[in-house]
PDB file of N, CA and C in Angstrom:
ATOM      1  N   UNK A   1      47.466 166.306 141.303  1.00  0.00           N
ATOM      2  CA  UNK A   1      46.843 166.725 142.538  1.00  0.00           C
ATOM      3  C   UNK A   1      46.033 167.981 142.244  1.00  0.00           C
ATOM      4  N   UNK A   2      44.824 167.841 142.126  1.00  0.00           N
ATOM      5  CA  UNK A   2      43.631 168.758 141.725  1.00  0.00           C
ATOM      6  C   UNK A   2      43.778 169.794 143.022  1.00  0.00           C
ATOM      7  N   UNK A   3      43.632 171.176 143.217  1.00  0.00           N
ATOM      8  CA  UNK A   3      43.510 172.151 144.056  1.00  0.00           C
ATOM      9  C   UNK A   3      44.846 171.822 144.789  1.00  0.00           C
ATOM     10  N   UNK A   4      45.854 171.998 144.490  1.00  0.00           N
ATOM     11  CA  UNK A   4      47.225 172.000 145.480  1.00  0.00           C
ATOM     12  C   UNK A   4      48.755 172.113 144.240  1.00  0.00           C
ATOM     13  N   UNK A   5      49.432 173.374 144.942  1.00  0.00           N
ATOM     14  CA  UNK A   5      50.282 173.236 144.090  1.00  0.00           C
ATOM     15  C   UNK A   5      52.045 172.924 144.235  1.00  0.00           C
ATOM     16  N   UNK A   6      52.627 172.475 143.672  1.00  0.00           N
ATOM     17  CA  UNK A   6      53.974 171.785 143.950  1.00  0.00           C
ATOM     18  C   UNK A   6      55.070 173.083 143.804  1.00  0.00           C
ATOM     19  N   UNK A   7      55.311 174.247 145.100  1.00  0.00           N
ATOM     20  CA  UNK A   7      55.893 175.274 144.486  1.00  0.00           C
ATOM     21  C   UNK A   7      57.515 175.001 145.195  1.00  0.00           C
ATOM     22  N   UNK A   8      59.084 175.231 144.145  1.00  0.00           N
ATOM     23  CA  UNK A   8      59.750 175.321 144.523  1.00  0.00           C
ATOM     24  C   UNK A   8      60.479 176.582 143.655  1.00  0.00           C
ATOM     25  N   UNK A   9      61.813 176.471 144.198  1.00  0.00           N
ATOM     26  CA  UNK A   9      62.336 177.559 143.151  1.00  0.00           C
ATOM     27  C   UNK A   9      63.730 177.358 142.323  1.00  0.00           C
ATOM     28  N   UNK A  10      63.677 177.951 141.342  1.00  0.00           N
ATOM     29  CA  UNK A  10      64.508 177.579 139.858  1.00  0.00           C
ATOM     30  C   UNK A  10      66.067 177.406 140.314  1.00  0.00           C
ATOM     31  N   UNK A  11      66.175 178.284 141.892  1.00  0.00           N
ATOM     32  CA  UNK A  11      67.810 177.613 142.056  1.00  0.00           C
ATOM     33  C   UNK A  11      68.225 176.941 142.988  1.00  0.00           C
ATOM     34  N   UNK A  12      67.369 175.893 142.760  1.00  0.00           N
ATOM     35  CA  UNK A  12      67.723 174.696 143.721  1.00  0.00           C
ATOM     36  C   UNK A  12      67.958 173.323 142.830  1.00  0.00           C
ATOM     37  N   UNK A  13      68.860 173.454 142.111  1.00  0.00           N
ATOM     38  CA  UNK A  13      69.568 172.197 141.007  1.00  0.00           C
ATOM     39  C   UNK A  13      69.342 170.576 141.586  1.00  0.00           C
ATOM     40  N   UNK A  14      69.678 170.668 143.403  1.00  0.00           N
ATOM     41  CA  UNK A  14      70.034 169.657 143.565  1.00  0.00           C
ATOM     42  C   UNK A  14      68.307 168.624 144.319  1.00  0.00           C
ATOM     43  N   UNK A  15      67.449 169.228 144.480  1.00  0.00           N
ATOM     44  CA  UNK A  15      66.222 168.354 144.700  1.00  0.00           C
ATOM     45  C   UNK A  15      65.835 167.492 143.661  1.00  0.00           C
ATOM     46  N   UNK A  16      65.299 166.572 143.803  1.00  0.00           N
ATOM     47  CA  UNK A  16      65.557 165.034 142.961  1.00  0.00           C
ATOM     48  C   UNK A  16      63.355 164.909 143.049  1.00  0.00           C
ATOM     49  N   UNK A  17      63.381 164.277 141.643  1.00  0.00           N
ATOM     50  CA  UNK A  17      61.822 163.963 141.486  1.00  0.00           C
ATOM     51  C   UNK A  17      61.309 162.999 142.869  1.00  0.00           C
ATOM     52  N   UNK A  18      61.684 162.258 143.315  1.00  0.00           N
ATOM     53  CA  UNK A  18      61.646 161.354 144.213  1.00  0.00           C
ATOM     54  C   UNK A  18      61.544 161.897 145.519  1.00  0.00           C
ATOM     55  N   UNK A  19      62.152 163.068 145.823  1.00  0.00           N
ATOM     56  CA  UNK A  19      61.921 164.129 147.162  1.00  0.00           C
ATOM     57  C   UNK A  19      60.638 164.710 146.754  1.00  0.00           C
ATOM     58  N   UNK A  20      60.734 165.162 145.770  1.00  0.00           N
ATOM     59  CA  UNK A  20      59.239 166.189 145.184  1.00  0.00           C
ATOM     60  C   UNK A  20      58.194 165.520 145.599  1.00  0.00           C
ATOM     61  N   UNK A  21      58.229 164.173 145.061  1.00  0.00           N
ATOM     62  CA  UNK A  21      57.133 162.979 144.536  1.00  0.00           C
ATOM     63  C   UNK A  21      56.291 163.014 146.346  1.00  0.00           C
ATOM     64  N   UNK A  22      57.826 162.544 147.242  1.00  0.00           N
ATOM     65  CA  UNK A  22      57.010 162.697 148.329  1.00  0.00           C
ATOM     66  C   UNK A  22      56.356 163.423 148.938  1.00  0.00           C
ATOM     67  N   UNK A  23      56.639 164.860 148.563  1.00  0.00           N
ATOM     68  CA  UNK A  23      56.266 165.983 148.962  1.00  0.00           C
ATOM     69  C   UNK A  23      54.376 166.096 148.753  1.00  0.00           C
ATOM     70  N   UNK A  24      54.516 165.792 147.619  1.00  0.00           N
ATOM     71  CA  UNK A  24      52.847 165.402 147.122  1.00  0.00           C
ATOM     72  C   UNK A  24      52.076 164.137 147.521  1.00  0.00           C
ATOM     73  N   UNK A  25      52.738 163.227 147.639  1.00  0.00           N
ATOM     74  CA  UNK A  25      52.329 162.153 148.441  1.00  0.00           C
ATOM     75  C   UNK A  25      51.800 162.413 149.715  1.00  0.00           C
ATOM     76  N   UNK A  26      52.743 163.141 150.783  1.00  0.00           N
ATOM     77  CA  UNK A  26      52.689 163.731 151.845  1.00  0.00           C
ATOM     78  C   UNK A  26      51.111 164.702 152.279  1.00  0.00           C
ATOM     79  N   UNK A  27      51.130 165.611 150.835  1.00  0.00           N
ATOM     80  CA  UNK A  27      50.581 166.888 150.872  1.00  0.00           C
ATOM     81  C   UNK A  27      48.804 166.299 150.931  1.00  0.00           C
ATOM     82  N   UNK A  28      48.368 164.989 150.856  1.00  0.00           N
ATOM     83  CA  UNK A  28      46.953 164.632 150.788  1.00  0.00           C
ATOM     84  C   UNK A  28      46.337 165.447 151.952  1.00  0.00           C
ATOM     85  N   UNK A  29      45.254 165.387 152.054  1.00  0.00           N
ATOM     86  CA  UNK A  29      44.246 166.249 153.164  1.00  0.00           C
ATOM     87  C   UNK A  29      45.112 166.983 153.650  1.00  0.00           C
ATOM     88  N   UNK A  30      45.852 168.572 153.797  1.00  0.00           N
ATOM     89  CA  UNK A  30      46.649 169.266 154.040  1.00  0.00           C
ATOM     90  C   UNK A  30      46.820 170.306 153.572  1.00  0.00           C
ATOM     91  N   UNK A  31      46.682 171.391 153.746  1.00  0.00           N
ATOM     92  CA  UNK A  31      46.910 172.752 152.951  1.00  0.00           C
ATOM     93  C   UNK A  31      48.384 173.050 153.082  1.00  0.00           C
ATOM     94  N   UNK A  32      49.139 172.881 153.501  1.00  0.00           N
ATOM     95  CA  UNK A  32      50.510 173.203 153.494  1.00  0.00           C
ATOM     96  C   UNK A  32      51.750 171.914 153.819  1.00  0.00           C
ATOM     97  N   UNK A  33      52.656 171.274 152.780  1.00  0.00           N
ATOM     98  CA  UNK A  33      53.134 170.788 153.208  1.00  0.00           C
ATOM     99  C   UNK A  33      54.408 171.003 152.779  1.00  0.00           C
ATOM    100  N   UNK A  34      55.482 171.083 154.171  1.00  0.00           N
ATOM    101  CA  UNK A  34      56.368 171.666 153.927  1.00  0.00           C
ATOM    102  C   UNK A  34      58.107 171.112 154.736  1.00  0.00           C
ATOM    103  N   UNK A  35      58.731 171.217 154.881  1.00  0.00           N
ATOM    104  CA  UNK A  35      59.952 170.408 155.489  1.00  0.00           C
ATOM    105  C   UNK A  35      60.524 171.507 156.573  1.00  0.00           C
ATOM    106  N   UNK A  36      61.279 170.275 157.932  1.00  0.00           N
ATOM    107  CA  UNK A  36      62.037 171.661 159.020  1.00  0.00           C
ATOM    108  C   UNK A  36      63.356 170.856 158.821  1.00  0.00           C
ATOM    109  N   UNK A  37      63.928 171.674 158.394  1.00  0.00           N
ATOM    110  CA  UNK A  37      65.677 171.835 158.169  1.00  0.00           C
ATOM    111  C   UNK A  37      66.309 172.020 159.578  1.00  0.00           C
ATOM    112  N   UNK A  38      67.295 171.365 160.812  1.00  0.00           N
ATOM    113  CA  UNK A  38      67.746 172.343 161.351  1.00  0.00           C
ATOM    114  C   UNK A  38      67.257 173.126 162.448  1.00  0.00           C
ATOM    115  N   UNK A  39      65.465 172.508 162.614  1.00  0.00           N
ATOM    116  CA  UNK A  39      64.894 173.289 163.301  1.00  0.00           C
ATOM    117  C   UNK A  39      64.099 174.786 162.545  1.00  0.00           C
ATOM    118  N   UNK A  40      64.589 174.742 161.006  1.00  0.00           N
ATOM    119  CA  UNK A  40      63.892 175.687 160.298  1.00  0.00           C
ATOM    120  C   UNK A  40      62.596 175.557 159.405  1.00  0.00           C
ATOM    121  N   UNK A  41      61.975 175.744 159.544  1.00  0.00           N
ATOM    122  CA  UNK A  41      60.940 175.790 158.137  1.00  0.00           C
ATOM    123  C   UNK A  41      61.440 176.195 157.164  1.00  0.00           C
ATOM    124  N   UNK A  42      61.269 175.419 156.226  1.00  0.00           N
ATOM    125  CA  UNK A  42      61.741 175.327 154.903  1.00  0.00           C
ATOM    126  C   UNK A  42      60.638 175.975 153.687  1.00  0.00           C
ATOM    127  N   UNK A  43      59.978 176.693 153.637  1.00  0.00           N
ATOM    128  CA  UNK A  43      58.315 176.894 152.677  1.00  0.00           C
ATOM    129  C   UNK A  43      58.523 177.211 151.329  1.00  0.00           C
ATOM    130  N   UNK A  44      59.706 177.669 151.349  1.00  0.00           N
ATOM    131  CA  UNK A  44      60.123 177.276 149.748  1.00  0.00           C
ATOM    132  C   UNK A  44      60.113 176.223 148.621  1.00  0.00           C
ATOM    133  N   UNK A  45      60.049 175.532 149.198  1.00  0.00           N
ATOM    134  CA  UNK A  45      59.809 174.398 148.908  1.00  0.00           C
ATOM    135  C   UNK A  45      58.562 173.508 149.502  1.00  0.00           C
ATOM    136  N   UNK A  46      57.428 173.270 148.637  1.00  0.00           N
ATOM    137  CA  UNK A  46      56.543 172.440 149.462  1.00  0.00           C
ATOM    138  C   UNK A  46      54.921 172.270 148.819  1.00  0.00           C
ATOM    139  N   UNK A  47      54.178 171.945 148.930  1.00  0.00           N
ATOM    140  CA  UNK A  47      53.004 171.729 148.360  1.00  0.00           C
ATOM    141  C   UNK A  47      51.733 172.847 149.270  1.00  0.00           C
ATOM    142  N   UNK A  48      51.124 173.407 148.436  1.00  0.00           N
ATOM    143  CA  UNK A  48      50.231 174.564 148.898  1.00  0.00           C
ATOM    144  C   UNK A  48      48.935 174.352 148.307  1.00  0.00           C
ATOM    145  N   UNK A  49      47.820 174.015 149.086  1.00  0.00           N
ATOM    146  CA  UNK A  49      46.113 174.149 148.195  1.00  0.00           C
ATOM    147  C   UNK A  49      45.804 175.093 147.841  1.00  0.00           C
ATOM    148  N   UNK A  50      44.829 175.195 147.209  1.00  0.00           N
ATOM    149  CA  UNK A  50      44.153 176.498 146.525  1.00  0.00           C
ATOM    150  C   UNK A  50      43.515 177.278 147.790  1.00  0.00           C
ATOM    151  N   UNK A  51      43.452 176.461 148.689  1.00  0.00           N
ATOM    152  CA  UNK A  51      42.878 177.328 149.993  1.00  0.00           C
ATOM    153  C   UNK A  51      44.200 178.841 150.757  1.00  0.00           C
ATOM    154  N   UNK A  52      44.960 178.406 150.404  1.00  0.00           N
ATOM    155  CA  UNK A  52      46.031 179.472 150.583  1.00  0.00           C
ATOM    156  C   UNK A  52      46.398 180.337 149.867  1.00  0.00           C
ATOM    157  N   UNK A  53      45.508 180.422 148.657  1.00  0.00           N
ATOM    158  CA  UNK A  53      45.371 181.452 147.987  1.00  0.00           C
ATOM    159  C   UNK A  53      45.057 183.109 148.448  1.00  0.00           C
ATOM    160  N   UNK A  54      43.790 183.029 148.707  1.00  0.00           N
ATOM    161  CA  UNK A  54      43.565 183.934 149.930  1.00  0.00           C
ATOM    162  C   UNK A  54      44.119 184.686 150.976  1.00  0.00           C
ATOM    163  N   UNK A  55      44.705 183.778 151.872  1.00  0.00           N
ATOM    164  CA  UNK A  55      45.433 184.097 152.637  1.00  0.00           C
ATOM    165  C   UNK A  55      46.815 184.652 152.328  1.00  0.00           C
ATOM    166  N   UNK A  56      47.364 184.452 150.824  1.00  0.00           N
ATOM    167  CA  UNK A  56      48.847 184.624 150.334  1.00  0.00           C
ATOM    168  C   UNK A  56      48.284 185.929 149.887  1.00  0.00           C
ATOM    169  N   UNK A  57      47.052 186.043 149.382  1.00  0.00           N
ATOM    170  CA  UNK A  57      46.777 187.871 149.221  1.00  0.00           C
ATOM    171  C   UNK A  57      46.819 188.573 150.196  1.00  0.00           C
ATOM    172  N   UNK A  58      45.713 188.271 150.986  1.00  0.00           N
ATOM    173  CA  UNK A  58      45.717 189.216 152.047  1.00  0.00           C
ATOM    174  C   UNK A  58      47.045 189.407 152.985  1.00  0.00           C
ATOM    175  N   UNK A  59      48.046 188.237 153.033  1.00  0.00           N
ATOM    176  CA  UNK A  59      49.500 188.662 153.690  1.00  0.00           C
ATOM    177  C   UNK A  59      50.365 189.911 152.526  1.00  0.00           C
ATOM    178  N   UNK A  60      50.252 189.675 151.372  1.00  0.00           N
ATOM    179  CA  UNK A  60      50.163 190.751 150.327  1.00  0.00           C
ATOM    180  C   UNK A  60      49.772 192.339 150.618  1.00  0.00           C
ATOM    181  N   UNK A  61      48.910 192.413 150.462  1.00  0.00           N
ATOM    182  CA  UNK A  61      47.654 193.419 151.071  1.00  0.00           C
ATOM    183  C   UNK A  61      48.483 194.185 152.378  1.00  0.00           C
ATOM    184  N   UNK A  62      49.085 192.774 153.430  1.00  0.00           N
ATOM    185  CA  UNK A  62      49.249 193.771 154.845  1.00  0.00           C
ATOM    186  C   UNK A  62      51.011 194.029 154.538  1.00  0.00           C
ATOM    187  N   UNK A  63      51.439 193.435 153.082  1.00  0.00           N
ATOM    188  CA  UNK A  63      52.947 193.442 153.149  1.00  0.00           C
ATOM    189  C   UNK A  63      53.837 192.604 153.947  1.00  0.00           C
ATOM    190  N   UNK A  64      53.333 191.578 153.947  1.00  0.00           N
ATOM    191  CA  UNK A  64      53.530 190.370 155.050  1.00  0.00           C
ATOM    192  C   UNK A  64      54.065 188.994 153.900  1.00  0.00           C
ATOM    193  N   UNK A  65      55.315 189.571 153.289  1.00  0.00           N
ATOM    194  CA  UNK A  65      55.525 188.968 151.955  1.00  0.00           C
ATOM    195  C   UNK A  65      56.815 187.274 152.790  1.00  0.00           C
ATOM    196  N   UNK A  66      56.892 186.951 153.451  1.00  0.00           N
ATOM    197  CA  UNK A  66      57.349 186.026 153.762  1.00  0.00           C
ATOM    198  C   UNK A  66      56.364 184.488 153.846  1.00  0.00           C
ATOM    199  N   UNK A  67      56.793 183.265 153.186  1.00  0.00           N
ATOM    200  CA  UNK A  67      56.182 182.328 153.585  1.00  0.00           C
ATOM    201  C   UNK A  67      55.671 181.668 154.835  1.00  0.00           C
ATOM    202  N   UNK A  68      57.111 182.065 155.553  1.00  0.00           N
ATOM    203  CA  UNK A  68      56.878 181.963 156.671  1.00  0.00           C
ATOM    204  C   UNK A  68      55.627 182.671 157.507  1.00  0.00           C
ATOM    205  N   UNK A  69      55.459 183.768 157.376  1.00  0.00           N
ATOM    206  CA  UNK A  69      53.717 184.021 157.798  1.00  0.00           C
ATOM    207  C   UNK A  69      52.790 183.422 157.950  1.00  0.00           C
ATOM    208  N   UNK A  70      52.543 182.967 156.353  1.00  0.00           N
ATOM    209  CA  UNK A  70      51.655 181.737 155.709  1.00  0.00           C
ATOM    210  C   UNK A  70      51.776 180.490 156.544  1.00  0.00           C
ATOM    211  N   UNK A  71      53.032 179.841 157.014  1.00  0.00           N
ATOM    212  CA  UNK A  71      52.815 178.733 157.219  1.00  0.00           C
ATOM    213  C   UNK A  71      52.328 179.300 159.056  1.00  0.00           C
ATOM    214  N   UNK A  72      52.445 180.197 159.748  1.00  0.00           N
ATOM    215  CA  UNK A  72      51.576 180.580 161.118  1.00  0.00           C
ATOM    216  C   UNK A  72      50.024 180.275 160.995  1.00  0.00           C
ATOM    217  N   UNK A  73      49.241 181.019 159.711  1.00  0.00           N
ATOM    218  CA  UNK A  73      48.161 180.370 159.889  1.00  0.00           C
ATOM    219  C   UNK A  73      47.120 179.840 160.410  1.00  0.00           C
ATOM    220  N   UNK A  74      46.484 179.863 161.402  1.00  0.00           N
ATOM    221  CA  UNK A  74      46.050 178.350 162.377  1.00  0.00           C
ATOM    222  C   UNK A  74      45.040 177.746 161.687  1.00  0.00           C
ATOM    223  N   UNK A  75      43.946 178.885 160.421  1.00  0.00           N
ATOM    224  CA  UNK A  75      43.253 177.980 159.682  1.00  0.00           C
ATOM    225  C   UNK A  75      43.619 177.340 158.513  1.00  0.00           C
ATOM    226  N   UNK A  76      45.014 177.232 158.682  1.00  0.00           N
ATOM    227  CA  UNK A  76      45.819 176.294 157.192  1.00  0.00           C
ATOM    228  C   UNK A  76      45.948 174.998 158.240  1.00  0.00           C
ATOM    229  N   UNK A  77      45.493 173.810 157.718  1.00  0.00           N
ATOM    230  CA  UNK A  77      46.081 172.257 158.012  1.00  0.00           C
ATOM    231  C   UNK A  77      48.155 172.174 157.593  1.00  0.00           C
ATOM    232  N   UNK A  78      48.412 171.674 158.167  1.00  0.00           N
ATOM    233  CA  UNK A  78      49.936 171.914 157.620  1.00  0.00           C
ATOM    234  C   UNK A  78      50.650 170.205 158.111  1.00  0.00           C
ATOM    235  N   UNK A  79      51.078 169.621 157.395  1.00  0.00           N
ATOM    236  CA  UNK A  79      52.142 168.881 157.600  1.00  0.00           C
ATOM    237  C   UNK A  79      53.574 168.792 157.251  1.00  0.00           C
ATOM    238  N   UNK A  80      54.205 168.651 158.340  1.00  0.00           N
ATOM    239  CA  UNK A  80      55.912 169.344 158.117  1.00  0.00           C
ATOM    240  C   UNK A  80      56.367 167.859 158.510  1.00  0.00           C
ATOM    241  N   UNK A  81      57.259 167.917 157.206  1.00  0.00           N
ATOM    242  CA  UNK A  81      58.014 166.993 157.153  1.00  0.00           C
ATOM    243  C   UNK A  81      59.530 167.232 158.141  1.00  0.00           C
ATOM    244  N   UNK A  82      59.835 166.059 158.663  1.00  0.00           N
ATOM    245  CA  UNK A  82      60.843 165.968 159.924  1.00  0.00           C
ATOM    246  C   UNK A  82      62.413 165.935 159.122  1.00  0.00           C
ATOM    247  N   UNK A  83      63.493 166.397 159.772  1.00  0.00           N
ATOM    248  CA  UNK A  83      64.806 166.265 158.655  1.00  0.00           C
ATOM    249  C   UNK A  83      64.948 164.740 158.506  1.00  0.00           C
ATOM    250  N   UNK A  84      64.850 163.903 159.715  1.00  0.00           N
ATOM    251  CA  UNK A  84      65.244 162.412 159.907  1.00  0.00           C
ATOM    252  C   UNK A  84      64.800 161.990 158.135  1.00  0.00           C
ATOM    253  N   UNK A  85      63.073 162.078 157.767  1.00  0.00           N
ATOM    254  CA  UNK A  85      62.538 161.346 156.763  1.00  0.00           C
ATOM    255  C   UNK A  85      63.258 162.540 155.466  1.00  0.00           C
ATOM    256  N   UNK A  86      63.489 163.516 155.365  1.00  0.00           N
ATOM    257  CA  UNK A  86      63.798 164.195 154.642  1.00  0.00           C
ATOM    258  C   UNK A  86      65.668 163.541 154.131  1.00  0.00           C
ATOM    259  N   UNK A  87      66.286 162.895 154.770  1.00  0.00           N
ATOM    260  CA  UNK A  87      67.391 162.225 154.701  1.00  0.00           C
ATOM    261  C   UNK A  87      67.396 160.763 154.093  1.00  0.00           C
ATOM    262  N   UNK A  88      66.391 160.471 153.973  1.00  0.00           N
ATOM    263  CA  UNK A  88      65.776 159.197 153.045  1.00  0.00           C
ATOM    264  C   UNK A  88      65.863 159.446 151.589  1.00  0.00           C
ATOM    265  N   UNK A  89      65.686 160.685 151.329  1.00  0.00           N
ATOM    266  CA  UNK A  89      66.073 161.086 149.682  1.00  0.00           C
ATOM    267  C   UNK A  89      67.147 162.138 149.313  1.00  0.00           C
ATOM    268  N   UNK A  90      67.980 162.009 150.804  1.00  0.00           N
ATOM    269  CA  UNK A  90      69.226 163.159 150.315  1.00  0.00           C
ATOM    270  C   UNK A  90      69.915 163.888 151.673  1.00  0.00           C
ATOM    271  N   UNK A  91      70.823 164.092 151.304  1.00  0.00           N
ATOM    272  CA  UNK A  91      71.705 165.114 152.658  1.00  0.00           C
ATOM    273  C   UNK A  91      70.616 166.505 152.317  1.00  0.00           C
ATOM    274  N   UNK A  92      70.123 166.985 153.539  1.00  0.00           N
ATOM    275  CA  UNK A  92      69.002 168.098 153.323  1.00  0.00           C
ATOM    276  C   UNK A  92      69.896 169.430 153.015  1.00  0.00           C
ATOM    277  N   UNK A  93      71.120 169.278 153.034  1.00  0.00           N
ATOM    278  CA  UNK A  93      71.984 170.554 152.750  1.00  0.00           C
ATOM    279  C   UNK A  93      71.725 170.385 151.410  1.00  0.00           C
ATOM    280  N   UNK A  94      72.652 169.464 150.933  1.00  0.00           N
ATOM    281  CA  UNK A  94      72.345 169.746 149.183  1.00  0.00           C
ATOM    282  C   UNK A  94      70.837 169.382 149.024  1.00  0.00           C
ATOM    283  N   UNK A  95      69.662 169.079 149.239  1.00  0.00           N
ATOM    284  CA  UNK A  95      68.821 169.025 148.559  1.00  0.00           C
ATOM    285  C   UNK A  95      68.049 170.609 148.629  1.00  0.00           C
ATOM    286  N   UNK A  96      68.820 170.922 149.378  1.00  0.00           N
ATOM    287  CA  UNK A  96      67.870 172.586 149.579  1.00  0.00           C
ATOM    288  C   UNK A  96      69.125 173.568 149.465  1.00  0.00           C
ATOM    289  N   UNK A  97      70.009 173.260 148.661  1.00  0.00           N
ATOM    290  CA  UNK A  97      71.238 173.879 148.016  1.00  0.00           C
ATOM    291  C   UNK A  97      70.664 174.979 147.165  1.00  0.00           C
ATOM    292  N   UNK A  98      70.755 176.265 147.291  1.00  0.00           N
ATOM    293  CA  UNK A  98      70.469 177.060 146.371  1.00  0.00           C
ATOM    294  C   UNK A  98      71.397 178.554 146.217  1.00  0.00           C
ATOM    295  N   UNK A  99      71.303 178.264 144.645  1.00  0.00           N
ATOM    296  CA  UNK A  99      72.542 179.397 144.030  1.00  0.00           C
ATOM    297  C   UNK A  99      71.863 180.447 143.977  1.00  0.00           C
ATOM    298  N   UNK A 100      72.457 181.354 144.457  1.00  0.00           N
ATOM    299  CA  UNK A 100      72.843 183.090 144.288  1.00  0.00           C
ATOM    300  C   UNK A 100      73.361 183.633 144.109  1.00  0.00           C
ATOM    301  N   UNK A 101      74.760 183.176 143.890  1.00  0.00           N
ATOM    302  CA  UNK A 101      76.093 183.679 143.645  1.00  0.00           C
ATOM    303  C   UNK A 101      76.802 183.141 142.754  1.00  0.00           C
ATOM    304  N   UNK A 102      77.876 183.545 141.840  1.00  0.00           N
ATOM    305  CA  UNK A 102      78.703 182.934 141.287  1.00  0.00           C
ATOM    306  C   UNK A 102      79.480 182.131 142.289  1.00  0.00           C
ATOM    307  N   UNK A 103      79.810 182.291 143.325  1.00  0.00           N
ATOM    308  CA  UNK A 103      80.444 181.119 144.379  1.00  0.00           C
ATOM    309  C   UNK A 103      79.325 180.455 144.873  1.00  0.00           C
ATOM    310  N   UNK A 104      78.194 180.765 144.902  1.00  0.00           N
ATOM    311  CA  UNK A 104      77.562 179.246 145.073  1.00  0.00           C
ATOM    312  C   UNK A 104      77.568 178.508 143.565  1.00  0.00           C
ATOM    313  N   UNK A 105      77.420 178.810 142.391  1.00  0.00           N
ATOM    314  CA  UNK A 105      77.091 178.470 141.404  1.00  0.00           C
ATOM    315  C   UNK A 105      78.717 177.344 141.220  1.00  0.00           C
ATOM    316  N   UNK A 106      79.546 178.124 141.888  1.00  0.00           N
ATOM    317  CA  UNK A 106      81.141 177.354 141.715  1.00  0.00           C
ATOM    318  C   UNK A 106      80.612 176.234 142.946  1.00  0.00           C
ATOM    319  N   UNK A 107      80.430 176.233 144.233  1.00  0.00           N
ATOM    320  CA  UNK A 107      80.246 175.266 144.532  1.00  0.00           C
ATOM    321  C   UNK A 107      79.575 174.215 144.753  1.00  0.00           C
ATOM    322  N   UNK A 108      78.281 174.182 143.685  1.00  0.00           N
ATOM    323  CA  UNK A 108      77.255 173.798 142.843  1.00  0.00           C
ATOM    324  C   UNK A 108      77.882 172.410 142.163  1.00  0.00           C
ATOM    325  N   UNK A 109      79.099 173.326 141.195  1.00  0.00           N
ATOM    326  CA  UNK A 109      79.984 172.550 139.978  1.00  0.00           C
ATOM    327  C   UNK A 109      80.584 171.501 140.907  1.00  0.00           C
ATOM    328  N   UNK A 110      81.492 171.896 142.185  1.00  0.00           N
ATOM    329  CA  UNK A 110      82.123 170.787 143.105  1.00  0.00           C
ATOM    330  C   UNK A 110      81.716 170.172 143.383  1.00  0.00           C
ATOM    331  N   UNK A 111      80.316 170.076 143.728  1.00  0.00           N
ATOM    332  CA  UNK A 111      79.409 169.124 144.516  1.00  0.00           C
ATOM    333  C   UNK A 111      78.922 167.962 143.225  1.00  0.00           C
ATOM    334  N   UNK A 112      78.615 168.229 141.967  1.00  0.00           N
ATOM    335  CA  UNK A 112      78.308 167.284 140.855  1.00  0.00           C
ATOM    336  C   UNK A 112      79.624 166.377 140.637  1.00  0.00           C
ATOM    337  N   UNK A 113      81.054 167.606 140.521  1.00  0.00           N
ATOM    338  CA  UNK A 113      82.064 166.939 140.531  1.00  0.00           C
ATOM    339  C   UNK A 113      82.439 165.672 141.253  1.00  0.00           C
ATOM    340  N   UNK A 114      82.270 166.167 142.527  1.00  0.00           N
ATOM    341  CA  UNK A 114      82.410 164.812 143.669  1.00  0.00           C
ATOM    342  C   UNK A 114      81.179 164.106 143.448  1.00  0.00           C
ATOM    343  N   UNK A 115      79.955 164.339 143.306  1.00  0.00           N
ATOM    344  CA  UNK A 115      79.174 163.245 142.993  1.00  0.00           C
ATOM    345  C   UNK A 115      79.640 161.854 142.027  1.00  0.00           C
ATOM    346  N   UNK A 116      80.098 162.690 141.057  1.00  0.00           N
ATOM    347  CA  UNK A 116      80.298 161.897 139.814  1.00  0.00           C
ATOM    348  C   UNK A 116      81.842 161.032 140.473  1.00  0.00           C
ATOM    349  N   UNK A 117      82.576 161.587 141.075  1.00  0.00           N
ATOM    350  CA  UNK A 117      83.585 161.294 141.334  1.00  0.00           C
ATOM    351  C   UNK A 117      83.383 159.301 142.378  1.00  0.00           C
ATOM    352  N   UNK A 118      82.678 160.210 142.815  1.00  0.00           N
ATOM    353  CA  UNK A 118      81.770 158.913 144.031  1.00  0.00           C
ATOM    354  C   UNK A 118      81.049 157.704 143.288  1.00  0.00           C
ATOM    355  N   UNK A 119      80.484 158.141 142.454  1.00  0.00           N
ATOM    356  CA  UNK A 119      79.805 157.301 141.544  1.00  0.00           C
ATOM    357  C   UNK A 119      80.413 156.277 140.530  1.00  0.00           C
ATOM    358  N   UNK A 120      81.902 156.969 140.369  1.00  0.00           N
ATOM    359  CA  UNK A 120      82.994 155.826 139.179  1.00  0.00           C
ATOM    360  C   UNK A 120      83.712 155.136 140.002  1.00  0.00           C
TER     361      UNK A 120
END
């Protein structure tokens, strides 16, 4: 995907190529595409054009360091993915599971555990 980029972050173990995949699928004609958890925006996760470049400075610039800013916008196009379709490639808890802690990192290990457990 020429001018758009696939940004997530390094501690989220449990998102699967197949969630991603859609994410970019999704992200065609769109400057922001991104998932609501819960009723939350999720922007950590999500596909961003080169057109939000700009705008990720100048929120910079005013110290306006949250994604969430970015996705307010009104001259960003944005498509937000719904939890319903987001449950097609996963329980949205663990797919947006992310470690910070040695107790998340422990209950990281439980969750593969019971995976695997489920799986034999």
């Amino acid at each position: 995907m020429v001018g758009s980029s696939l940004i997530f972050p390094c501690d989220m173990p449990f998102l699967t190529s197949e969630f991603l995949s859609c994410l970019l699928e999704k992200s065609i004609d769109c400057d922001i595409t991104i998932c609501r958890i819960k009723g939350r925006l999720q922007p950590q996760v999500g596909v961003y054009s080169n057109k939000c470049l700009l705008y990720i400075e100048d929120n910079i610039k005013r110290n306006q360091l949250s994604l969430v800013e970015l996705t307010k916008n009104r001259e960003l196009s944005k498509n937000i993915i719904k939890e319903q379709e987001v449950r097609t490639y996963g329980e949205p808890q663990r797919l947006f599971f992310n470690i910070n802690t040695r107790e998340d990192f422990a209950k990281a290990e439980g969750m593969v555990e019971w995976s695997i457990r489920q799986a034999t």
